[in-house]
PDB file of N, CA and C in Angstrom:
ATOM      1  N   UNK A   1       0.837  -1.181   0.000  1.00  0.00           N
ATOM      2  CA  UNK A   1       0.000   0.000   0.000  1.00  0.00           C
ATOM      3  C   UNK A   1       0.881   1.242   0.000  1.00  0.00           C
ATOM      4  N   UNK A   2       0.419   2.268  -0.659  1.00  0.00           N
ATOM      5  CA  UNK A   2       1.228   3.652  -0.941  1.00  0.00           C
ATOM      6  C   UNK A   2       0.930   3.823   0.109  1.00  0.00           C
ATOM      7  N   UNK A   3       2.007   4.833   0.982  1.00  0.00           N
ATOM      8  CA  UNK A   3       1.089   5.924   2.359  1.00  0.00           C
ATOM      9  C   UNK A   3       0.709   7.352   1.558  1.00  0.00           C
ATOM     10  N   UNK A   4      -0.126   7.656   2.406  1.00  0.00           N
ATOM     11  CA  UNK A   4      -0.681   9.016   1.745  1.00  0.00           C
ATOM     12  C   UNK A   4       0.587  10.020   1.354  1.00  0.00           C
ATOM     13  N   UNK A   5       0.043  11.592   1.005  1.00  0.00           N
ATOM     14  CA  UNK A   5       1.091  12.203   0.440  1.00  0.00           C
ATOM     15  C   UNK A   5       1.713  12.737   1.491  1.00  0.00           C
ATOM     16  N   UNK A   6       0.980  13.157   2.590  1.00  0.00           N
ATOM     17  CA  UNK A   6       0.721  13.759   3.734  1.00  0.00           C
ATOM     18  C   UNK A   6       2.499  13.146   4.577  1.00  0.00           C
ATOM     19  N   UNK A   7       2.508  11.730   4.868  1.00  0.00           N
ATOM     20  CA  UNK A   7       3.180  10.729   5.202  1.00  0.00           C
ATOM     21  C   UNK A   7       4.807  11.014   4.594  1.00  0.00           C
ATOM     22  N   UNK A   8       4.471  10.874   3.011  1.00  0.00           N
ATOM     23  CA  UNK A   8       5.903  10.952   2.452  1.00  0.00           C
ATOM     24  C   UNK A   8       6.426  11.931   2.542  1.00  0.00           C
ATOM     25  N   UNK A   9       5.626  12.934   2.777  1.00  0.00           N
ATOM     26  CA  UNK A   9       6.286  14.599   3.202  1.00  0.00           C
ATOM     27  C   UNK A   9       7.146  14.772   4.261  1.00  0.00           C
ATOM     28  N   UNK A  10       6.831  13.246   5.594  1.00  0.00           N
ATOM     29  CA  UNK A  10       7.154  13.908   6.794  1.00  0.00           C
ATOM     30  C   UNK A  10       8.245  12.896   6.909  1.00  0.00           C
ATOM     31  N   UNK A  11       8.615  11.959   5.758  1.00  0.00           N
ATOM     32  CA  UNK A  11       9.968  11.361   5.877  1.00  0.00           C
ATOM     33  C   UNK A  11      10.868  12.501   5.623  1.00  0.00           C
ATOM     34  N   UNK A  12      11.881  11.539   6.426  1.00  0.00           N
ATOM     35  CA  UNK A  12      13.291  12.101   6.870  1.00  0.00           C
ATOM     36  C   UNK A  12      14.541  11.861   6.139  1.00  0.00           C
ATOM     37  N   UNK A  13      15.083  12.341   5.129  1.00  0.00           N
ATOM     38  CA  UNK A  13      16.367  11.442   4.667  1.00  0.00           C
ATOM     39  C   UNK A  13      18.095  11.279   5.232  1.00  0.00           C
ATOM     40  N   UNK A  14      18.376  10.714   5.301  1.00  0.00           N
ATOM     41  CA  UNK A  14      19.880  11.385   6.013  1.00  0.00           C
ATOM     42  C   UNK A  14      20.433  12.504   5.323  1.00  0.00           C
ATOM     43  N   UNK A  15      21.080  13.107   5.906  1.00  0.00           N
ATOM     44  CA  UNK A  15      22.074  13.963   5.098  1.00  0.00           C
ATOM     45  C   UNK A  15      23.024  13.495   4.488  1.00  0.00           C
ATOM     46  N   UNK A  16      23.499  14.861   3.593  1.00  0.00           N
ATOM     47  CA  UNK A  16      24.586  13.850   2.478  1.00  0.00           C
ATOM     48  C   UNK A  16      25.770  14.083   3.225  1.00  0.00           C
ATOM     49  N   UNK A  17      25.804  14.607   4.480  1.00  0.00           N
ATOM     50  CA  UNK A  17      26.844  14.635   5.446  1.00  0.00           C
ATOM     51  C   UNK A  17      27.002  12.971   5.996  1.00  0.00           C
ATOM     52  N   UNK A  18      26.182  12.700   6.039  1.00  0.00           N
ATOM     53  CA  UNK A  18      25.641  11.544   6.872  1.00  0.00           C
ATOM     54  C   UNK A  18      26.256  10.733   5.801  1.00  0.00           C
ATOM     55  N   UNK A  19      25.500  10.142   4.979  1.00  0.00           N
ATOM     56  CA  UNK A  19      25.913   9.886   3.582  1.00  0.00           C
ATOM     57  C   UNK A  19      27.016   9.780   3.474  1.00  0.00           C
ATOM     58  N   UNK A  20      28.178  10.578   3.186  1.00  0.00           N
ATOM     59  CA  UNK A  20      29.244  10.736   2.900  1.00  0.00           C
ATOM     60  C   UNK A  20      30.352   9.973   3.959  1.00  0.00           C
ATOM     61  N   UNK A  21      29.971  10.174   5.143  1.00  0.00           N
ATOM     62  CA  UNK A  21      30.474   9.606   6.290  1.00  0.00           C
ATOM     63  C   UNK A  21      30.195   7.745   6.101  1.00  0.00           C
ATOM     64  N   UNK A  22      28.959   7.330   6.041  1.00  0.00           N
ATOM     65  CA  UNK A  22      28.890   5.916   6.275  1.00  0.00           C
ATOM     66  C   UNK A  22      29.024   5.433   4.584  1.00  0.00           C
ATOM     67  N   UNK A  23      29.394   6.118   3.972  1.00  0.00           N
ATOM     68  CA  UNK A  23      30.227   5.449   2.202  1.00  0.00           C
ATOM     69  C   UNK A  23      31.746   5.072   2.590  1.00  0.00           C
ATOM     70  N   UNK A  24      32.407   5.932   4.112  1.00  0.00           N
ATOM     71  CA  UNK A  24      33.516   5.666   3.500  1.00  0.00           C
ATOM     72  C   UNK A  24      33.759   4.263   3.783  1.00  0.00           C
ATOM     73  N   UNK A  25      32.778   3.311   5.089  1.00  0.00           N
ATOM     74  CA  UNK A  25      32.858   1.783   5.128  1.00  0.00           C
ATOM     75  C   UNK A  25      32.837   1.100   4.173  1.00  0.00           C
ATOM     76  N   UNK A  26      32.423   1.419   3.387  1.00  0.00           N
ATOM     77  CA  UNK A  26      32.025   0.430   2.468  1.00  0.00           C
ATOM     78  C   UNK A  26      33.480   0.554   0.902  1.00  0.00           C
ATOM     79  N   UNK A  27      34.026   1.829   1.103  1.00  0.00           N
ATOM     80  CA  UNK A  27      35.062   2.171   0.245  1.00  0.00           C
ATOM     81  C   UNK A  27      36.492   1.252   0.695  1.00  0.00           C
ATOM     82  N   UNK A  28      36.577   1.568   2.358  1.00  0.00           N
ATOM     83  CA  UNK A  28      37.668   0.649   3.274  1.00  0.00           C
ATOM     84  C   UNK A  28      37.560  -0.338   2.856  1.00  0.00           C
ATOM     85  N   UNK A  29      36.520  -1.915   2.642  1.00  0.00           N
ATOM     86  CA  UNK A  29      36.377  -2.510   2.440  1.00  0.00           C
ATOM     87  C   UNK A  29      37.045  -2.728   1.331  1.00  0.00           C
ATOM     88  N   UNK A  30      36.265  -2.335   0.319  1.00  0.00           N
ATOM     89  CA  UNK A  30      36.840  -2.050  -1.153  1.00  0.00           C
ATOM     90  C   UNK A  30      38.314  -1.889  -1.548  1.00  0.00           C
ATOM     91  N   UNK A  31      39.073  -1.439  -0.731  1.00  0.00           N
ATOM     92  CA  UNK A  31      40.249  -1.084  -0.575  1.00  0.00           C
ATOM     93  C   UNK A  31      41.122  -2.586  -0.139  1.00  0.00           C
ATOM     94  N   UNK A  32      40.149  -3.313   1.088  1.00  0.00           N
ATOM     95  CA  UNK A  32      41.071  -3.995   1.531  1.00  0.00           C
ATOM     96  C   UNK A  32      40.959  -5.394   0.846  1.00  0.00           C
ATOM     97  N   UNK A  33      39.878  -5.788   0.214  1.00  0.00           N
ATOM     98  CA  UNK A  33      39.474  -6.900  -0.985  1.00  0.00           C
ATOM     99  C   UNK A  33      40.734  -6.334  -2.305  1.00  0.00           C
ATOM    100  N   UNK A  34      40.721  -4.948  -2.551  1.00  0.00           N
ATOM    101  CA  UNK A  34      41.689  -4.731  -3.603  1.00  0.00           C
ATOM    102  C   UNK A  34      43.282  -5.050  -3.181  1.00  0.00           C
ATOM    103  N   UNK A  35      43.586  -5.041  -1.666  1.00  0.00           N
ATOM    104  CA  UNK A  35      44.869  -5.380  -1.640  1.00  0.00           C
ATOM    105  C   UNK A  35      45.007  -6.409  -1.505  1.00  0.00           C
ATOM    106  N   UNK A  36      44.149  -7.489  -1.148  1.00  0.00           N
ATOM    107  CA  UNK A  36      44.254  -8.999  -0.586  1.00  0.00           C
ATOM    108  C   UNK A  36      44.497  -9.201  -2.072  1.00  0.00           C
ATOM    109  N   UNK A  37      43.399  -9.209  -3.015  1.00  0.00           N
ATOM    110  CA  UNK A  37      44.182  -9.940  -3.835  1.00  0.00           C
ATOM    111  C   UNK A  37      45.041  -9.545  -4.961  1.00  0.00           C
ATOM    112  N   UNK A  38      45.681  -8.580  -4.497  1.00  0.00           N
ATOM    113  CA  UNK A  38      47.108  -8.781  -5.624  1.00  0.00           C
ATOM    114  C   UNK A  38      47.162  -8.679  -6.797  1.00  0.00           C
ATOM    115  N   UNK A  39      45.770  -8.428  -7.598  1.00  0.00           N
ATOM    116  CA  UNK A  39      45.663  -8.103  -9.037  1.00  0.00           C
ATOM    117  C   UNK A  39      45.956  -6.701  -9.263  1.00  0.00           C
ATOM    118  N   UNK A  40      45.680  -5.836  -8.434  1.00  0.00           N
ATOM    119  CA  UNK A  40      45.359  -4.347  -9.003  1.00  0.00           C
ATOM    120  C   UNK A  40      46.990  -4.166  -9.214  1.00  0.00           C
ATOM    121  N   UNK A  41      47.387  -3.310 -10.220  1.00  0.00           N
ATOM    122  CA  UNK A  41      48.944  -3.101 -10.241  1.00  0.00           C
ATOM    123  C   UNK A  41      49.064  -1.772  -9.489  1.00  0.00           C
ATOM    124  N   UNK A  42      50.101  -1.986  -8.323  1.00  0.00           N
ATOM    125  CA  UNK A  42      50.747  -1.213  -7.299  1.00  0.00           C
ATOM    126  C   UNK A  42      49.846   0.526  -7.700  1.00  0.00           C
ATOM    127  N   UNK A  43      50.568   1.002  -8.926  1.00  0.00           N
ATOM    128  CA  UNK A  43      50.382   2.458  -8.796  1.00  0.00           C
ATOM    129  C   UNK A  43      48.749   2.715  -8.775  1.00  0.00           C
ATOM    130  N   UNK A  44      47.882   2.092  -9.318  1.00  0.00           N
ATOM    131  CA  UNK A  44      46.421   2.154  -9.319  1.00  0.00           C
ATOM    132  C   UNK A  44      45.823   1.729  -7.957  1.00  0.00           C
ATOM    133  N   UNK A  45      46.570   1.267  -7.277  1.00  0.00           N
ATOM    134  CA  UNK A  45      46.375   0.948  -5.890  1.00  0.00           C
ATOM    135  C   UNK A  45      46.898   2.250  -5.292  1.00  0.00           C
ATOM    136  N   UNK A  46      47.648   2.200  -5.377  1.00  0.00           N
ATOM    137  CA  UNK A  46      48.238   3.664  -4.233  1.00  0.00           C
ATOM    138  C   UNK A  46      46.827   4.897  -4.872  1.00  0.00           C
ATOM    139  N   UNK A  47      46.825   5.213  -6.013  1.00  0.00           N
ATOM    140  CA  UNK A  47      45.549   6.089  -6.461  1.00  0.00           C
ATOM    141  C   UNK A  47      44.287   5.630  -5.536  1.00  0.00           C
ATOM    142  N   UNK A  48      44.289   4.587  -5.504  1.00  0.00           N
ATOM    143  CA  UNK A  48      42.752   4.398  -4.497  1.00  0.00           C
ATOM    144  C   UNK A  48      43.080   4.630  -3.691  1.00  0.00           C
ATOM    145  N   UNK A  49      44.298   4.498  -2.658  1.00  0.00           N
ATOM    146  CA  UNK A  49      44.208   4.822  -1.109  1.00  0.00           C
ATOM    147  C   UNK A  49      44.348   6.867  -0.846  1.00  0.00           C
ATOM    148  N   UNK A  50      44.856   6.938  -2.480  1.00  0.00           N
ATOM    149  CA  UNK A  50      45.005   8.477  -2.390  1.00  0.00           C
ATOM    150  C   UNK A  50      43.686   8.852  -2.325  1.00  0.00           C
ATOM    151  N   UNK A  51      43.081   8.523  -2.595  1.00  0.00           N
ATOM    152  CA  UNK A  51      41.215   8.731  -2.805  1.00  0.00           C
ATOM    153  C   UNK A  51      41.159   9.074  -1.408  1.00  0.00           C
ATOM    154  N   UNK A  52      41.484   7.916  -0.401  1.00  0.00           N
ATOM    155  CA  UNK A  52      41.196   8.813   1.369  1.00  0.00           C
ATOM    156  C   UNK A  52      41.742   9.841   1.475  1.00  0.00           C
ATOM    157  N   UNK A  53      43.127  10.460   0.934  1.00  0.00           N
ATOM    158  CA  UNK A  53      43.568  11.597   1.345  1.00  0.00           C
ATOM    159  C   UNK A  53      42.592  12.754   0.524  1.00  0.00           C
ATOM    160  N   UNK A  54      41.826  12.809  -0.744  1.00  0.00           N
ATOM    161  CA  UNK A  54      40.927  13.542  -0.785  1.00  0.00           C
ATOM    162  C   UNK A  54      39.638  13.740   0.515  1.00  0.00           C
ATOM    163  N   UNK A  55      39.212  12.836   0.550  1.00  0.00           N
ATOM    164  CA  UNK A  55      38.333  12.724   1.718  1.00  0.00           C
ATOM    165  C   UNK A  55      38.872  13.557   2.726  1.00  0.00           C
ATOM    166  N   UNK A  56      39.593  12.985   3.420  1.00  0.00           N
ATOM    167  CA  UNK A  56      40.776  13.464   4.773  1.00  0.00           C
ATOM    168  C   UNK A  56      40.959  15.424   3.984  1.00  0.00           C
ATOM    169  N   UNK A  57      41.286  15.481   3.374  1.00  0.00           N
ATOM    170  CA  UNK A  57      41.328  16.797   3.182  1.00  0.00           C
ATOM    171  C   UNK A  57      39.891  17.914   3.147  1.00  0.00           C
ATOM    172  N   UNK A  58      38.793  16.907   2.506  1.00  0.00           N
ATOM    173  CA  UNK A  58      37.834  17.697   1.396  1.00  0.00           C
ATOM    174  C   UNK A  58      37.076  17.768   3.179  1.00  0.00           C
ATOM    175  N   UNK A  59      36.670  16.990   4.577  1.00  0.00           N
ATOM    176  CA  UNK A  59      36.422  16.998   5.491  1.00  0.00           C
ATOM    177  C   UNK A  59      36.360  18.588   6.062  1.00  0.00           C
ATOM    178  N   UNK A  60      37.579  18.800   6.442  1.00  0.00           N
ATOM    179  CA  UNK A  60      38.347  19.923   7.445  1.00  0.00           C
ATOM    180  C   UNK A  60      37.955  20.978   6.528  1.00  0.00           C
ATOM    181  N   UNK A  61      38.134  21.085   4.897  1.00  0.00           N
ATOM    182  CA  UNK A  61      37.915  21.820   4.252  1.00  0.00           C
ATOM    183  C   UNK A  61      36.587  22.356   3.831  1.00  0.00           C
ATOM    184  N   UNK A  62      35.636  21.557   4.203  1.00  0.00           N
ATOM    185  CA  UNK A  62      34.383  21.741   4.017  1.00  0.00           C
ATOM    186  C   UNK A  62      33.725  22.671   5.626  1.00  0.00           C
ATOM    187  N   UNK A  63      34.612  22.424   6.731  1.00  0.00           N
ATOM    188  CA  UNK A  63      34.054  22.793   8.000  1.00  0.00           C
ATOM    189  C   UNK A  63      34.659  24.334   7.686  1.00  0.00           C
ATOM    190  N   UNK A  64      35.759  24.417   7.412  1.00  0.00           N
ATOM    191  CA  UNK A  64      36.464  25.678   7.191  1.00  0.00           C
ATOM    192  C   UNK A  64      35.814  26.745   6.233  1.00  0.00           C
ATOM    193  N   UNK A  65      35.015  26.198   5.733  1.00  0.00           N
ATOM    194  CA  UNK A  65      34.089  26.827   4.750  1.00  0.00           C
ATOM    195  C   UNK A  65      32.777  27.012   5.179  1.00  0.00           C
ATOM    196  N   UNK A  66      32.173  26.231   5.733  1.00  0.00           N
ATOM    197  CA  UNK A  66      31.182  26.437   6.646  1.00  0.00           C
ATOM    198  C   UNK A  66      31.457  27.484   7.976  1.00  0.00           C
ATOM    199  N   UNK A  67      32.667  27.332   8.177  1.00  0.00           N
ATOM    200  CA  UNK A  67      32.700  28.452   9.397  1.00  0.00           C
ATOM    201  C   UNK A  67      33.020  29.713   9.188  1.00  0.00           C
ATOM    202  N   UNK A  68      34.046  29.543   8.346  1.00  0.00           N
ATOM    203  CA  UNK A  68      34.621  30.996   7.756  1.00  0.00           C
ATOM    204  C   UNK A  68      33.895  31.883   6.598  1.00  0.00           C
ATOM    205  N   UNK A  69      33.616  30.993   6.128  1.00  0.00           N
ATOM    206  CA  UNK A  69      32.765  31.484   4.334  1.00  0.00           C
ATOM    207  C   UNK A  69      31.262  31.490   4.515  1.00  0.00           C
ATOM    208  N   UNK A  70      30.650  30.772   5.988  1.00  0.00           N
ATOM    209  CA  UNK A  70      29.160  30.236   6.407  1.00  0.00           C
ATOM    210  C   UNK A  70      28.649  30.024   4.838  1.00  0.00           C
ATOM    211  N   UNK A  71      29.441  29.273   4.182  1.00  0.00           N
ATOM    212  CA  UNK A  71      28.925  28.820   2.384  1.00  0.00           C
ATOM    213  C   UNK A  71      29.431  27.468   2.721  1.00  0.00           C
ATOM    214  N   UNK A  72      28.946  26.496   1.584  1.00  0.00           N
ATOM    215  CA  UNK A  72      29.304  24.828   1.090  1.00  0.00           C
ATOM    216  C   UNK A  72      30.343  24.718   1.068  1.00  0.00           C
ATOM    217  N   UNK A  73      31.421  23.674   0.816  1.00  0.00           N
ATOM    218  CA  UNK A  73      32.566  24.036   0.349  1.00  0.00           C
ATOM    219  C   UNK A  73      32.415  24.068  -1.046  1.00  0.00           C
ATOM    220  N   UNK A  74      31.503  23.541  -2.251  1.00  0.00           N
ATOM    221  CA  UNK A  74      31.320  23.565  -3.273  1.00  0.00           C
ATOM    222  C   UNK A  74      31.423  25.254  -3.729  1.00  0.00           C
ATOM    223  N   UNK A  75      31.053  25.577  -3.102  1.00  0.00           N
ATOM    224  CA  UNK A  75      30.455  27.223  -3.124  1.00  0.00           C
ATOM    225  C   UNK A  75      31.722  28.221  -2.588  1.00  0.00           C
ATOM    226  N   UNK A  76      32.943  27.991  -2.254  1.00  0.00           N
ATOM    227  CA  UNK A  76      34.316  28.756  -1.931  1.00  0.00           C
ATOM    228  C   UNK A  76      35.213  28.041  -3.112  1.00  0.00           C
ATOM    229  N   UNK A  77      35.624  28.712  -4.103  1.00  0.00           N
ATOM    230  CA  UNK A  77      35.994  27.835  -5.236  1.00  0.00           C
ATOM    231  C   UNK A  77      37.352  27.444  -5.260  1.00  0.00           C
ATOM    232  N   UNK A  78      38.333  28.105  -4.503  1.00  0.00           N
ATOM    233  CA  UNK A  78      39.715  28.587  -4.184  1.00  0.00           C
ATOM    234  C   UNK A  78      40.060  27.328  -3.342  1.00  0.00           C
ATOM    235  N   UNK A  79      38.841  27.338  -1.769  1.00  0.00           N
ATOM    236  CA  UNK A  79      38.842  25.665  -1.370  1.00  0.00           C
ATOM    237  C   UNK A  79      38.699  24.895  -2.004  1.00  0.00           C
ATOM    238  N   UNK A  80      37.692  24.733  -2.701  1.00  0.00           N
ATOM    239  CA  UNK A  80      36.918  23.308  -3.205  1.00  0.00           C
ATOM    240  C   UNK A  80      37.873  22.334  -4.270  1.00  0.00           C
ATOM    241  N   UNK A  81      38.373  23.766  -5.122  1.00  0.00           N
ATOM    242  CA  UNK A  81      39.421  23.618  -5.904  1.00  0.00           C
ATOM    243  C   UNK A  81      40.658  22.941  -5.678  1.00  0.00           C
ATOM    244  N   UNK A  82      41.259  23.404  -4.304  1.00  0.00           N
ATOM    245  CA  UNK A  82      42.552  22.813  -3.552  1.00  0.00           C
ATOM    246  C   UNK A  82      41.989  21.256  -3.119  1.00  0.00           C
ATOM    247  N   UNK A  83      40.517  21.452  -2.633  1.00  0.00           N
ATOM    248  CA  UNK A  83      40.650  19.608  -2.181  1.00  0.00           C
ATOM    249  C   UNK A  83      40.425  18.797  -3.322  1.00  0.00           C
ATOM    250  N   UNK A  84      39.775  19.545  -4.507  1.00  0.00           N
ATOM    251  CA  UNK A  84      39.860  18.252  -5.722  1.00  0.00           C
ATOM    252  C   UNK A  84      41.099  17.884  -6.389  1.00  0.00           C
ATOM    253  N   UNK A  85      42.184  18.876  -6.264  1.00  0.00           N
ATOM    254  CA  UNK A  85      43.337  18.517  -6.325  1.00  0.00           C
ATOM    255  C   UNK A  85      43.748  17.248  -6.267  1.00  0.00           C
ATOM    256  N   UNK A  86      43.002  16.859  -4.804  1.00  0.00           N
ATOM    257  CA  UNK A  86      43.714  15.315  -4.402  1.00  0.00           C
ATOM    258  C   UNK A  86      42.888  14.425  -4.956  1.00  0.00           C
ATOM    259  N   UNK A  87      41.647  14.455  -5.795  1.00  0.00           N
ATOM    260  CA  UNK A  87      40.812  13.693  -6.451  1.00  0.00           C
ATOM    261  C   UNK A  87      41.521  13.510  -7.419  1.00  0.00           C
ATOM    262  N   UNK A  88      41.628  14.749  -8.357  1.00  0.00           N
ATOM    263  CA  UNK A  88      42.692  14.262  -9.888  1.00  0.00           C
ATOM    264  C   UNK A  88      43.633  13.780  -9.700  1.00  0.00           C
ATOM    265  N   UNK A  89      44.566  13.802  -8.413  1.00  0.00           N
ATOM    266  CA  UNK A  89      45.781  13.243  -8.330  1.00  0.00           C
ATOM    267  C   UNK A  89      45.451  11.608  -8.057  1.00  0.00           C
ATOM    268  N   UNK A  90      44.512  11.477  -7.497  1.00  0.00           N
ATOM    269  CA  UNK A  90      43.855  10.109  -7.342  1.00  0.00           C
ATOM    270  C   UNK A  90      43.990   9.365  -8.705  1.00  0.00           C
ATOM    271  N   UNK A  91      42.890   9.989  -9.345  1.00  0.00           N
ATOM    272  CA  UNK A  91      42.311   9.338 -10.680  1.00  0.00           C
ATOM    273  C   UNK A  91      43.261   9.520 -11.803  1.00  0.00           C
ATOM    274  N   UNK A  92      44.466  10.095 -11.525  1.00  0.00           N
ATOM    275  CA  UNK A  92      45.160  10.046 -12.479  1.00  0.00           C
ATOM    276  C   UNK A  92      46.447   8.962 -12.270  1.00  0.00           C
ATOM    277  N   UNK A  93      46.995   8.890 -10.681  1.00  0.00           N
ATOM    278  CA  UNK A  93      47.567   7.517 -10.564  1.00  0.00           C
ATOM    279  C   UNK A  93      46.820   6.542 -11.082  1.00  0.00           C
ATOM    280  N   UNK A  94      45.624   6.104 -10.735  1.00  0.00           N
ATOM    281  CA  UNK A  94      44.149   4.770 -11.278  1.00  0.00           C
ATOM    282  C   UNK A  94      45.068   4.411 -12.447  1.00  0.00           C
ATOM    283  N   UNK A  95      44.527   5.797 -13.517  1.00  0.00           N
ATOM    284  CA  UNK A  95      44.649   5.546 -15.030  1.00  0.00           C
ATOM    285  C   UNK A  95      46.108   4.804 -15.335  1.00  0.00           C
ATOM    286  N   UNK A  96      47.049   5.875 -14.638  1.00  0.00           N
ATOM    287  CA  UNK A  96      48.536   4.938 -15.310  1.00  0.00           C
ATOM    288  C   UNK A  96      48.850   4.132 -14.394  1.00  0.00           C
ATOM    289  N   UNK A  97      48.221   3.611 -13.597  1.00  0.00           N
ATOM    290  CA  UNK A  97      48.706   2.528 -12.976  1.00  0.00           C
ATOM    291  C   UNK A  97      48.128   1.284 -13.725  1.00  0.00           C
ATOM    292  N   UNK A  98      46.830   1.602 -14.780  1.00  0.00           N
ATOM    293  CA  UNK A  98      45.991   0.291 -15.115  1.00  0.00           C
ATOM    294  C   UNK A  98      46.499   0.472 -16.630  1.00  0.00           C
ATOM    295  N   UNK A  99      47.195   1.652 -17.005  1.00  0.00           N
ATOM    296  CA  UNK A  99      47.938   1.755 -18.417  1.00  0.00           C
ATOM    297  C   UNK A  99      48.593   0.998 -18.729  1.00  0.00           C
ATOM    298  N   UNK A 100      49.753   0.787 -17.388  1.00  0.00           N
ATOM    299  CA  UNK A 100      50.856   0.228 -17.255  1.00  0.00           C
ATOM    300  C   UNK A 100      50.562  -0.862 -17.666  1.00  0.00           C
ATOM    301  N   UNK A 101      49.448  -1.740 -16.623  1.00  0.00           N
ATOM    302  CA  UNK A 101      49.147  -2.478 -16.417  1.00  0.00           C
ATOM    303  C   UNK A 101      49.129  -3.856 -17.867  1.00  0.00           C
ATOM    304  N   UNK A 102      48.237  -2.924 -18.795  1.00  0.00           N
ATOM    305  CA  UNK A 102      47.858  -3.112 -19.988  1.00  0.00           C
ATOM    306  C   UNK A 102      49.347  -3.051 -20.834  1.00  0.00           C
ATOM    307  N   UNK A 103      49.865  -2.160 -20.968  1.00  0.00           N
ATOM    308  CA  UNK A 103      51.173  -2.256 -21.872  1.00  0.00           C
ATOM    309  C   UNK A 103      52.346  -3.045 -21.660  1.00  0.00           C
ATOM    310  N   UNK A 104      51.528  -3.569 -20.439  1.00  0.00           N
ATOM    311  CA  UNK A 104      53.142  -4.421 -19.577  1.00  0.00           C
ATOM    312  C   UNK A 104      52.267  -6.247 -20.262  1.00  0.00           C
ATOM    313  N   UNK A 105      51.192  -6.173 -20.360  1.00  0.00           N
ATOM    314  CA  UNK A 105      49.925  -7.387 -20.653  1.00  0.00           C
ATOM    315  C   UNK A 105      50.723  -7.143 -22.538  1.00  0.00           C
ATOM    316  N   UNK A 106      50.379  -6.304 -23.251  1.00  0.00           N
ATOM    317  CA  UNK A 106      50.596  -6.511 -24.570  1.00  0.00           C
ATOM    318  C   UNK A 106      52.101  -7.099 -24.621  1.00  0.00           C
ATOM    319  N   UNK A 107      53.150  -6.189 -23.993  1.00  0.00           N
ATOM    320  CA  UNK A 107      54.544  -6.685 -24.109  1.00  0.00           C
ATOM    321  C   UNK A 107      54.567  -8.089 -23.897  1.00  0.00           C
ATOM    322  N   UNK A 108      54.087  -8.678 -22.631  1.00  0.00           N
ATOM    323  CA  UNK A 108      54.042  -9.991 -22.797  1.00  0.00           C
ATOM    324  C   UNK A 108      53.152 -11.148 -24.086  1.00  0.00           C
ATOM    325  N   UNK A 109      52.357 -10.309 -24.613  1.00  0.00           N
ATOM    326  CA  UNK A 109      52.086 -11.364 -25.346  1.00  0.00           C
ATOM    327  C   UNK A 109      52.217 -11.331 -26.685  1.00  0.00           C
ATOM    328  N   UNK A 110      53.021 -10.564 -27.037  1.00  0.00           N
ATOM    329  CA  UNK A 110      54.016  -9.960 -27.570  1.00  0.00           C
ATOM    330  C   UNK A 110      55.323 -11.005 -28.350  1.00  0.00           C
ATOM    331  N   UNK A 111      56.126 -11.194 -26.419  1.00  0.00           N
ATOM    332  CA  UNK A 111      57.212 -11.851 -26.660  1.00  0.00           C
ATOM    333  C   UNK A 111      56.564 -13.521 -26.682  1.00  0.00           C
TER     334      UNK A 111
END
C-alpha cells in the first residue's frame, strides 16, 4: 500500500553529510578486498588509497568553509578547488597505474 502524500512529506532522509560519512565503510572494504588480492597493479592501488587523502582533506575543508565562508565548500571555489586537487591526483595515478598495467599485458604477449 502507498502511504498518503501527507506521510511521504514527513519522511526524513539522512544527510549527504551523513551519507558521505557511512560510504567511506564500504570504500575501506573495497580497498582492503583490492589489496588482498594482488591483481590491481601497485600504482592504481596507491591512487585508491590516495582517494582517502581527498576525503581526509575535502572533510576539514568543508568545515572551514562552513565556518569561515558560512557557504558549502562547493560554493568557496579557491577551497573546493585545492581539495579536488587530491581527487585528480587520485584518478590520475588509477589511469597509469591500469595503463601500465595493460602495456606491460601486450609486451608480454608480444614476446
Amino acid at each position: 500500500m502507498i502511504p498518503p502524500v501527507d506521510t511521504l512529506a514527513q519522511l526524513t532522509l539522512p544527510s549527504k553529510d551523513t551519507l558521505f560519512a557511512v560510504s567511506l565503510f564500504p570504500y575501506l572494504g573495497f580497498l582492503w578486498f583490492l589489496t588482498r588480492s594482488r591483481q590491481v597493479p601497485r600504482l592504481a592501488l596507491i591512487g585508491f588509497y590516495t582517494t582517502l587523502i581527498f576525503v581526509g582533506v575535502t572533510i576539514p575543508a568543508g568545515i572551514y568553509a562552513r565556518v569561515v565562508y558560512h557557504e558549502a565548500l562547493a560554493n568557496v571555489d579557491w577551497l573546493h578547488g585545492s581539495a579536488e586537487v587530491f581527487l585528480t591526483l587520485a584518478n590520475i595515478l588509477i589511469v597509469l597505474g591500469f595503463r601500465q598495467a595493460v602495456l606491460a599485458q601486450r609486451t608480454r604477449q608480444l614476446d
